[in-house]
Structure formats: C-alpha cells, structure tokens
N, C-alpha and C. Protein backbone atom coordinates (compact mmCIF):
# COMPACT_ATOMS: atom_id res chain seq x y z
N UNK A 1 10.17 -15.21 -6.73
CA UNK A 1 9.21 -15.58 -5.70
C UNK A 1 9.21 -14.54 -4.59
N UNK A 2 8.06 -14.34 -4.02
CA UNK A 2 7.94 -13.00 -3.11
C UNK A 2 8.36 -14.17 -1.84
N UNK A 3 9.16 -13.19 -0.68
CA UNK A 3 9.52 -13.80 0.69
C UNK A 3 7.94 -14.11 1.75
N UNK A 4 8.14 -14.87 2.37
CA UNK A 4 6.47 -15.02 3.21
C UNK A 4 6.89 -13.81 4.09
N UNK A 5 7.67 -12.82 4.26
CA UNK A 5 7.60 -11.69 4.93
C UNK A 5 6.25 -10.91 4.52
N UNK A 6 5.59 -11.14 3.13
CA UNK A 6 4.73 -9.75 2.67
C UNK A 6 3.48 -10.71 3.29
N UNK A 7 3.21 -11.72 3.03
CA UNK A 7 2.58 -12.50 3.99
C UNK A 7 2.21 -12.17 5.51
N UNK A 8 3.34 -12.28 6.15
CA UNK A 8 3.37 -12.25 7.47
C UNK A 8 3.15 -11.10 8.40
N UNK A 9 3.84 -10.11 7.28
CA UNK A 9 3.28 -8.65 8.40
C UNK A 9 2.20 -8.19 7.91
N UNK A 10 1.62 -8.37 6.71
CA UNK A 10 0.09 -7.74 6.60
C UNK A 10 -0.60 -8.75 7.17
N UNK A 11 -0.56 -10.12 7.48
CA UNK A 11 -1.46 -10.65 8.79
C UNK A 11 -1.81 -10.53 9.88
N UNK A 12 -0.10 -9.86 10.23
CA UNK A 12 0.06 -8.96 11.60
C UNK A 12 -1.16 -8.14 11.63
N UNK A 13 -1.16 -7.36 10.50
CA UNK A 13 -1.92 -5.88 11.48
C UNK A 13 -3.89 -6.55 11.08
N UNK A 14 -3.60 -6.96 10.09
CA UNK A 14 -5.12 -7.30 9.57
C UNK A 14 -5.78 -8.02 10.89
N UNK A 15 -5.19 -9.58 11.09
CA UNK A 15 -5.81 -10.23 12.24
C UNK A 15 -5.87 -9.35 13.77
N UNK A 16 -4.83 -8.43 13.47
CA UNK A 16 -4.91 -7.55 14.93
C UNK A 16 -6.32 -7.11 14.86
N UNK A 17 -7.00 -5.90 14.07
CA UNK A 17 -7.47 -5.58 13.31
C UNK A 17 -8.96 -5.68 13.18
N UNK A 18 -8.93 -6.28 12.37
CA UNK A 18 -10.26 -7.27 11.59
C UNK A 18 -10.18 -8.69 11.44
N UNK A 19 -10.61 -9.03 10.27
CA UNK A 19 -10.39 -10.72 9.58
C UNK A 19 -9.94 -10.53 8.44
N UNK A 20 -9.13 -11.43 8.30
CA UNK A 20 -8.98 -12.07 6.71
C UNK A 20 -9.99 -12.07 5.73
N UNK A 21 -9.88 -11.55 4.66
CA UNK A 21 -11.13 -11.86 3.94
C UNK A 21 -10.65 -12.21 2.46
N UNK A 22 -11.50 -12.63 1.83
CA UNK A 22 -10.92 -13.82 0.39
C UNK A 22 -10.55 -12.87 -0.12
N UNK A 23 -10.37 -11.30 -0.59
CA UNK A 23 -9.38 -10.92 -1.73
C UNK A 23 -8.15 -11.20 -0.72
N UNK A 24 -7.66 -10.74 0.26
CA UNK A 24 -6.32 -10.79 1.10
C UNK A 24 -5.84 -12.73 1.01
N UNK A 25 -6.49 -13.40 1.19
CA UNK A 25 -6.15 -14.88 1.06
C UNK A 25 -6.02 -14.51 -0.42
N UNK A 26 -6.77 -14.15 -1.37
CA UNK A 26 -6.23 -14.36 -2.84
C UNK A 26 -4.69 -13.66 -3.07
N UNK A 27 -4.44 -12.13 -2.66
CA UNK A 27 -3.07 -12.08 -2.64
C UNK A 27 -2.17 -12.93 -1.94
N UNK A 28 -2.20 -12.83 -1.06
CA UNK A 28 -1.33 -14.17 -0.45
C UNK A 28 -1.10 -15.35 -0.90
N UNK A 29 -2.08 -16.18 -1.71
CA UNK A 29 -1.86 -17.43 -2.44
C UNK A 29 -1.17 -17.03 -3.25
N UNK A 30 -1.00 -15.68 -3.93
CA UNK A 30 -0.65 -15.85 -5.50
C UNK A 30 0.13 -14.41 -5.25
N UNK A 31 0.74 -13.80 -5.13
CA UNK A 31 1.30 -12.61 -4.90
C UNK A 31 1.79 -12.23 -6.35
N UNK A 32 2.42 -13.20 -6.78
CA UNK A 32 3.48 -12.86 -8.07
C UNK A 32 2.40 -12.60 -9.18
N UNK A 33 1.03 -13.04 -9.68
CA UNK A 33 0.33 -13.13 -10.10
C UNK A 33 -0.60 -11.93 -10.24
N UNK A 34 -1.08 -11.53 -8.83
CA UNK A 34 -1.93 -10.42 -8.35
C UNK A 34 -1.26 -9.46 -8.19
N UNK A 35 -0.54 -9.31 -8.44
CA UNK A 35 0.39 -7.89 -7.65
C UNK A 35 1.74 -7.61 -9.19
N UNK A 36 2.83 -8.74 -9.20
CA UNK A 36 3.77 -8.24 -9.92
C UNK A 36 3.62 -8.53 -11.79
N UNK A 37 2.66 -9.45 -11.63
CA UNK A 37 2.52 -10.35 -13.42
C UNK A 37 1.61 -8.83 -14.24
N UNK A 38 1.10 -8.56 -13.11
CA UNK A 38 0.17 -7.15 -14.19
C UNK A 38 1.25 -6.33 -13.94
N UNK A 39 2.40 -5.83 -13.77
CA UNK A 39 2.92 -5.17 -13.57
C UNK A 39 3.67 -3.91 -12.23
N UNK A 40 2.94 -5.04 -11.39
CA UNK A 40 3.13 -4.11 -9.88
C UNK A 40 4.22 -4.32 -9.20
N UNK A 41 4.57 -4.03 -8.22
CA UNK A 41 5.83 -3.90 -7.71
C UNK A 41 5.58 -4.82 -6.00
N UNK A 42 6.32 -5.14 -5.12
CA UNK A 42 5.91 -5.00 -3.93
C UNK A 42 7.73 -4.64 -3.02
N UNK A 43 7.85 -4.30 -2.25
CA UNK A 43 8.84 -3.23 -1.21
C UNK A 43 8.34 -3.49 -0.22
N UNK A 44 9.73 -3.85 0.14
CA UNK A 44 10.41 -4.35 1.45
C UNK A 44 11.53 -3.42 2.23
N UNK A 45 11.39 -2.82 3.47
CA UNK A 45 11.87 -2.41 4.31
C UNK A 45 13.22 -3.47 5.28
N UNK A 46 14.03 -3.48 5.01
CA UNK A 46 15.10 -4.32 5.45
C UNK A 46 16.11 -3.67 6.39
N UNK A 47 16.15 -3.44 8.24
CA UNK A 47 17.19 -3.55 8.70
C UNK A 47 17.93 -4.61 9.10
N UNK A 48 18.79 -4.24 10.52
CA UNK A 48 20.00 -5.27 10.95
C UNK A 48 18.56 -6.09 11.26
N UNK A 49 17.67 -6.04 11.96
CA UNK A 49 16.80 -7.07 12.38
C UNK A 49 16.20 -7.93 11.62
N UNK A 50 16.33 -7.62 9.83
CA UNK A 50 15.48 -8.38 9.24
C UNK A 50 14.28 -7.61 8.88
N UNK A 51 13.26 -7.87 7.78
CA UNK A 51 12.03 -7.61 7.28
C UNK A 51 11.41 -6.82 8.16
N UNK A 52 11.41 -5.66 8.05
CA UNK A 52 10.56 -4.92 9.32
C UNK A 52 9.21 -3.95 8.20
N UNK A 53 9.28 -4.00 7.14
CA UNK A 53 7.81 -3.50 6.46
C UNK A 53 7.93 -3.81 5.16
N UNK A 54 6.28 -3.78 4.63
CA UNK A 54 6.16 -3.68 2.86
C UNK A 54 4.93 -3.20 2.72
N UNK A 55 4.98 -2.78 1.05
CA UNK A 55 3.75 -2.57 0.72
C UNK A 55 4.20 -3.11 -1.10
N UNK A 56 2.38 -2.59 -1.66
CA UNK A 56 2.88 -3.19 -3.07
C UNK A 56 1.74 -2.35 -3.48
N UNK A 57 2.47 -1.66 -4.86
CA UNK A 57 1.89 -1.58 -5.99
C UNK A 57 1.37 -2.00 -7.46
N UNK A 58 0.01 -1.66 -7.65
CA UNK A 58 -0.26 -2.29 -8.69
C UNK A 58 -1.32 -1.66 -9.67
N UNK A 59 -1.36 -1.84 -11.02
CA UNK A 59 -1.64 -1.19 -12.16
C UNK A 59 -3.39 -1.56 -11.75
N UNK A 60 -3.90 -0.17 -11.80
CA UNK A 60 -5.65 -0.87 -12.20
C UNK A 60 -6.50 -0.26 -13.63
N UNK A 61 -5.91 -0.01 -14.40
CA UNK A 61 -6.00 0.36 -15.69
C UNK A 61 -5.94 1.67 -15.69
N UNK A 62 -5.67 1.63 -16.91
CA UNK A 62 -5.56 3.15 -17.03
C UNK A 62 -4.45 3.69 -16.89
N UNK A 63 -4.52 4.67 -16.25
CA UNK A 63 -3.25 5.73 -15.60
C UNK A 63 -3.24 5.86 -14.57
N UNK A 64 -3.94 4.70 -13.87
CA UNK A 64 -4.30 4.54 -12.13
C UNK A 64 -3.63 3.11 -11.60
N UNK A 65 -2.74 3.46 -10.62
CA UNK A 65 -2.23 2.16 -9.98
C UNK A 65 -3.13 2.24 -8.39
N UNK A 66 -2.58 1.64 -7.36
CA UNK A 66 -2.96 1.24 -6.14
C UNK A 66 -2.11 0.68 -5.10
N UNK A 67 -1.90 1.21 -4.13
CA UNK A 67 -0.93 1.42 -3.10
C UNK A 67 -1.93 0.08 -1.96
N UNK A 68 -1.09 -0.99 -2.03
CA UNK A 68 -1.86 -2.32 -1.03
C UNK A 68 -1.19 -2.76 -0.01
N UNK A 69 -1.80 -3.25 0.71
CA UNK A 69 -0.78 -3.93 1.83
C UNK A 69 0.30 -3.62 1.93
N UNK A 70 0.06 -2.07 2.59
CA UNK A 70 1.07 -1.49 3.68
C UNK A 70 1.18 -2.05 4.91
N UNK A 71 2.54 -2.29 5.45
CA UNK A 71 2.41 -3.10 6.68
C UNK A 71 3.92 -2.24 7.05
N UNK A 72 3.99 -2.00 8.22
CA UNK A 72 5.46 -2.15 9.19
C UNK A 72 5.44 -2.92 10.56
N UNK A 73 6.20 -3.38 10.84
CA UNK A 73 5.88 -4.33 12.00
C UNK A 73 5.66 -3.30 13.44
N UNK A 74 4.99 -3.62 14.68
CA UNK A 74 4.81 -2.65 15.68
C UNK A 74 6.45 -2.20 16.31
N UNK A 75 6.69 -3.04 16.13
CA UNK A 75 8.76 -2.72 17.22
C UNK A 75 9.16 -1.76 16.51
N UNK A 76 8.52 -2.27 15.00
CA UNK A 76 9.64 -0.65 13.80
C UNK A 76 8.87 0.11 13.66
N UNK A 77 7.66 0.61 14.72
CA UNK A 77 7.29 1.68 13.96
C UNK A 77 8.19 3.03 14.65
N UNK A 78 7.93 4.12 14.16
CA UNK A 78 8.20 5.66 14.10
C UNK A 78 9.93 5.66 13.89
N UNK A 79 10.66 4.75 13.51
CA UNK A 79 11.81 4.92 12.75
C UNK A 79 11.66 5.42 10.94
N UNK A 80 10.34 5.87 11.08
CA UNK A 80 10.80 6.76 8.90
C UNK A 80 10.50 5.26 8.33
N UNK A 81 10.20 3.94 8.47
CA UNK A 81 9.87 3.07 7.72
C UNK A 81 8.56 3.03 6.73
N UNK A 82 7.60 3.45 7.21
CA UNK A 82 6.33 3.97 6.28
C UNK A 82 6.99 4.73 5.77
N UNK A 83 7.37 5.68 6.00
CA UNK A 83 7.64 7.12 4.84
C UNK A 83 8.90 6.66 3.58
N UNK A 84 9.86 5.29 3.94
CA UNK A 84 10.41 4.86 2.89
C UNK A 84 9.80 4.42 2.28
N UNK A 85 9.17 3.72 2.19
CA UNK A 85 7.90 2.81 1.70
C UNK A 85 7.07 3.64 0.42
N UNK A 86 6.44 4.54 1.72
CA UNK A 86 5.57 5.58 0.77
C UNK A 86 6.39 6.22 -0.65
N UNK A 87 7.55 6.67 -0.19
CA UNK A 87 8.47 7.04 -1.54
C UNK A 87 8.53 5.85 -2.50
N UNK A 88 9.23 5.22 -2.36
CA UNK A 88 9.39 4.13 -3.19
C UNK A 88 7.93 3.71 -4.13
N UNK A 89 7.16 3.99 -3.17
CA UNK A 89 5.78 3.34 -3.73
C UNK A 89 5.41 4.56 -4.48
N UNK A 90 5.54 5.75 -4.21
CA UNK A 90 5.06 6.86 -5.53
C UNK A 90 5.80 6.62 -6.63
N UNK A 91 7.54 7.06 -6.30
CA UNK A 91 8.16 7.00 -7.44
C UNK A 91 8.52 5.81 -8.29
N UNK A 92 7.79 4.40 -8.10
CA UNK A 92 7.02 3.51 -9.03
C UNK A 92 5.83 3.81 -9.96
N UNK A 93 4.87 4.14 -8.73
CA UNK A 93 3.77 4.20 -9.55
C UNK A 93 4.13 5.63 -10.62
N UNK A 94 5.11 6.86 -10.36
CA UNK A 94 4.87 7.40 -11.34
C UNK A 94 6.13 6.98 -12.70
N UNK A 95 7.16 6.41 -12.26
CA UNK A 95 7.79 6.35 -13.33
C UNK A 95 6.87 5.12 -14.03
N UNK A 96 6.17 4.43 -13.98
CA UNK A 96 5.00 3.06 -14.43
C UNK A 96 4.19 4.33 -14.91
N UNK A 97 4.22 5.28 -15.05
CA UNK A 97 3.16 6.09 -15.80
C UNK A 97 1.95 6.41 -14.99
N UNK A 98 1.63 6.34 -14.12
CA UNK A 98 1.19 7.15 -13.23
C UNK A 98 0.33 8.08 -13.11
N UNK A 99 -0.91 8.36 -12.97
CA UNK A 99 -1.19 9.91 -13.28
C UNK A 99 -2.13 10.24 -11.42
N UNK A 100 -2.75 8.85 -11.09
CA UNK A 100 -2.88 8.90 -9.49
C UNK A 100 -2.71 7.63 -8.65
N UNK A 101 -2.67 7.72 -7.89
CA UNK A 101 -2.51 6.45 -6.81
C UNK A 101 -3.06 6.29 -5.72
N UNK A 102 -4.52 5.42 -5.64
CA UNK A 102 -5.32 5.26 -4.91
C UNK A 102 -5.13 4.10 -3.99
N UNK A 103 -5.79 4.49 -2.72
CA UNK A 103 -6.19 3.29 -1.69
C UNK A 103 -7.25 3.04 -1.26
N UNK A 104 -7.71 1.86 -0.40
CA UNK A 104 -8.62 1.76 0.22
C UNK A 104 -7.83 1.32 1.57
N UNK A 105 -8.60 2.12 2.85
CA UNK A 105 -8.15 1.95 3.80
C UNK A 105 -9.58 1.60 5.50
N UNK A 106 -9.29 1.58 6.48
CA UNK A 106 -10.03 2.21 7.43
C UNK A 106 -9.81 3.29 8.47
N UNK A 107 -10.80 4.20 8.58
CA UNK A 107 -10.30 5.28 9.53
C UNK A 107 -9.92 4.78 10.98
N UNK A 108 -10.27 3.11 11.75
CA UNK A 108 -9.41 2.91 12.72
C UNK A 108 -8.23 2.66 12.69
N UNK A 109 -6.97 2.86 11.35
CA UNK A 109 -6.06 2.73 11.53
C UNK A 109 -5.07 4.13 11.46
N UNK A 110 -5.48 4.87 12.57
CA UNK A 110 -4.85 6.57 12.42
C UNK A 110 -3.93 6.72 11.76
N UNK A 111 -2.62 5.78 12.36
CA UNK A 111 -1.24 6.27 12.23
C UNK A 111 -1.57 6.14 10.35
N UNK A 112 -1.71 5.14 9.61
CA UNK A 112 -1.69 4.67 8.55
C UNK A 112 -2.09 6.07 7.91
N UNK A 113 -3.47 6.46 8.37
CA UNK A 113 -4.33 7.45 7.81
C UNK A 113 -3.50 9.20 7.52
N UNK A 114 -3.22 9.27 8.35
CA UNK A 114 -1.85 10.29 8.96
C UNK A 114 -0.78 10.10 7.86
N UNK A 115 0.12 9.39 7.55
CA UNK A 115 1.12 9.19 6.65
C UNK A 115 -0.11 9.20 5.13
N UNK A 116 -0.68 8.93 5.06
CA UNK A 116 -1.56 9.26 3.74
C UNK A 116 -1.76 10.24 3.53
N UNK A 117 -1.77 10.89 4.75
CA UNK A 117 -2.72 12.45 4.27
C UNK A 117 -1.04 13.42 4.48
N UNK A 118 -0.18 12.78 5.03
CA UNK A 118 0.75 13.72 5.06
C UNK A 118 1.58 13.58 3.47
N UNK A 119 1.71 12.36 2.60
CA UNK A 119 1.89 12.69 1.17
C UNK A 119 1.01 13.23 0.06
N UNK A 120 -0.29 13.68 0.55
CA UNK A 120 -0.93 14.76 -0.21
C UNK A 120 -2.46 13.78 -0.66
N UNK A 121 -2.40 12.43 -0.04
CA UNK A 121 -3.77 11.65 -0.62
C UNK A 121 -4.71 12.57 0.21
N UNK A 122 -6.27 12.40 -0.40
CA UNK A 122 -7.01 12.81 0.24
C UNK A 122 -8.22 11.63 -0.21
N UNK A 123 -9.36 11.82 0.72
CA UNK A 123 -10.09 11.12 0.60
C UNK A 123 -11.36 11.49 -0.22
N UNK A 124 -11.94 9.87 -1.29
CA UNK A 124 -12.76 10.22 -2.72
C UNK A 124 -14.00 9.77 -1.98
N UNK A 125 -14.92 9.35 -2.97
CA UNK A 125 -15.84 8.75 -2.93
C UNK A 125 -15.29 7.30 -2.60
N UNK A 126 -16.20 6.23 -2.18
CA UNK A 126 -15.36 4.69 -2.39
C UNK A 126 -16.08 3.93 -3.47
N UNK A 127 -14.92 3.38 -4.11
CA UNK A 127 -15.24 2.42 -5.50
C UNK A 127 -15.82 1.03 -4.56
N UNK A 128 -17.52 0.69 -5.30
CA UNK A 128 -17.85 -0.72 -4.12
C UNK A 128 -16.77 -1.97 -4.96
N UNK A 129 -16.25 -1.64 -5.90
CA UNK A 129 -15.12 -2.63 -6.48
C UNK A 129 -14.24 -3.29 -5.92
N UNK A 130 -13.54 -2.78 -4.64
CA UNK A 130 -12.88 -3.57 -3.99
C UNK A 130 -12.79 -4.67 -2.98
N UNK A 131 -14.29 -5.12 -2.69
CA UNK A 131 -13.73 -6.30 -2.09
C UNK A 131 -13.39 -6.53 -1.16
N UNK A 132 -13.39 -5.75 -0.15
CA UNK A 132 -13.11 -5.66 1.18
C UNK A 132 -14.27 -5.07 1.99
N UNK A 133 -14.68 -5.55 3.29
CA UNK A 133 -15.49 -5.36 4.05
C UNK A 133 -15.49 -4.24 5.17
N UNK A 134 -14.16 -4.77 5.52
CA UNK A 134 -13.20 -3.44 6.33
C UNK A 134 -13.16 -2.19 5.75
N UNK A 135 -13.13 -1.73 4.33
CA UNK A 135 -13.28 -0.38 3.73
C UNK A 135 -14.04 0.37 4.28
N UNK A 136 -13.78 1.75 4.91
CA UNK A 136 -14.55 2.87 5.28
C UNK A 136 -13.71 4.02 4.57
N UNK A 137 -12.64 3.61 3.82
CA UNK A 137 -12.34 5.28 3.12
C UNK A 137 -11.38 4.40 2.01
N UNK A 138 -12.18 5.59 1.18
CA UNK A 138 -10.66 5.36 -0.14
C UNK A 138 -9.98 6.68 -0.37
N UNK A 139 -8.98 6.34 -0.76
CA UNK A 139 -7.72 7.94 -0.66
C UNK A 139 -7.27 7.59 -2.18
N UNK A 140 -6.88 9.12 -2.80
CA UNK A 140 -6.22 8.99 -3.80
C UNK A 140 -4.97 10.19 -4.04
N UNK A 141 -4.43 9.85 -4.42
CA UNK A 141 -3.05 10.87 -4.59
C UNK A 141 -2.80 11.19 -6.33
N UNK A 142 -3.07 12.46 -6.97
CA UNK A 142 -2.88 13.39 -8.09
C UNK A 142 -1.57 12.95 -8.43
N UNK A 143 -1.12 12.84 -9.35
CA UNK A 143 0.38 12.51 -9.96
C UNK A 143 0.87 13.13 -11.09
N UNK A 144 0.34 14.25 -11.87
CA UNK A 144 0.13 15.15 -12.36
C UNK A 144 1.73 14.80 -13.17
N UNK A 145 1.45 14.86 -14.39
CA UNK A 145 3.00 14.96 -15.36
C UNK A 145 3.80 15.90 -15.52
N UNK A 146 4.75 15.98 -15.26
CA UNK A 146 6.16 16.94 -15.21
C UNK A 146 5.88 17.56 -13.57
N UNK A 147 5.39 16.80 -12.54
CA UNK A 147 5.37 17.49 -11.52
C UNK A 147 6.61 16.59 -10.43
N UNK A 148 6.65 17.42 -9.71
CA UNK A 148 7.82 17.13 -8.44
C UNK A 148 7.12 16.44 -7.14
N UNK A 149 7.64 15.53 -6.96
CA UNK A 149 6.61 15.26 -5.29
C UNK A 149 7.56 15.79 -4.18
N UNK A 150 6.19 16.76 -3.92
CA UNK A 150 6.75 17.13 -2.18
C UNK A 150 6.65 16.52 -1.04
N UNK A 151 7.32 15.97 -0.41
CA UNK A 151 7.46 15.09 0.90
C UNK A 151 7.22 16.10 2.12
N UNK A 152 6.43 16.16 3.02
CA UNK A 152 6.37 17.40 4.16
C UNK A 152 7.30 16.42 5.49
C-alpha cells in the first residue's frame, strides 16, 4: 500500500498552484493500480523529519515511461531532494528498459522546470493525451542503450 505521503505533498503544490483535476483524483484513489500494477515505481525522499518528497514512474508503452507527481515539500526544498528523486527516477526507468522519459509539466513552476532541463529533458511537442488542463509543456529525456547518465 502506498503511504498518504504521495497523496499529500502533490496536493501541496497542485492546490497551491492550480486545481485538482480527475486524472490527479484518479491517481490518488488508486495509486497501486495507476502507477505500480503496470509496472511503475513511486520514491520517497525520507529525512530525520519524515516524508519530505516523491515522485513516480510509470510504463506508457513501448520503450517510454513517465516521470509524475514530483513533489518536495517547501521547508525541504534546495537540500539535493529533487535531484535524489530525479536519479532514482532515471535509473528505474532505464533499468525497466527505458529508451526515454517524458513529462508533462507547467512553465509557472521554474524551480521544477530548471531541475528538468538540468538532467538533459528538453521540451517536445505536447501529446493532447494527457489529461491535464494545467499542461503548457511536455519534456522528454533520450535514454539511449549502453549510455551513461550525466548528472551536471
């Protein structure tokens, strides 16, 4: 069973944010379902304080997964907690076979945007597939076989 932590801090920033909208209530009802039963992962950031970030990956056919509900809480940010995250979340999606790893995001969330573009995503066209209203950019990251990821 996933902790209501993955719950709770992607409400954080969303309701800060924007609104809730029915795919985000659909992960949340069902996390284990939407996220880990197809094969995705979700990561958790854990200090002395308790749950301070997550995100989750998940398979969207193919040789393409998807990097979702990234969250760190505001007290933890600029302690390196996104950038654990971000690792963990590549070297899933590529040992899961891997070949890129896309998001959908918005450009009012800089800092977010910034740690994307600093692991090498760049921004595609946007798939209208996802379901979200808030979308103004989708990012994808190359995962290329027998390659090394460089962290800057």
């Amino acid at each position: 069973r996933v902790p209501p932590h993955f719950e709770r801090l992607n409400r954080e920033w969303i309701e800060r944010h924007f609104v809730l909208e029915p795919p985000d209530l659909e992960v949340f009802r069902d996390p284990e379902g939407q996220i880990i039963a197809p094969g995705g992962q979700i990561f958790f950031v854990v200090d002395d304080e308790g749950v301070r970030g997550t995100c989750a990956v998940l398979p969207q056919g193919g040789d393409s997964f998807e990097l979702a509900k990234m969250a760190v809480e505001p007290a933890a940010r600029g302690r390196g907690y996104g950038d654990l995250l971000m690792r963990a979340a590549i070297a899933f999606a590529r040992q899961a076979g891997a070949r890129r790893l896309t998001l959908v995001s918005n450009t009012a969330l800089e800092s977010a945007i910034r740690l994307y573009k600093k692991y090498g995503f760049v921004a595609v066209p946007i798939h209208t597939g996802h379901g979200y209203g808030r979308v103004d950019i989708q990012m994808e990251l190359e995962l290329p076989e027998n390659a090394r990821t460089c962290f800057r």
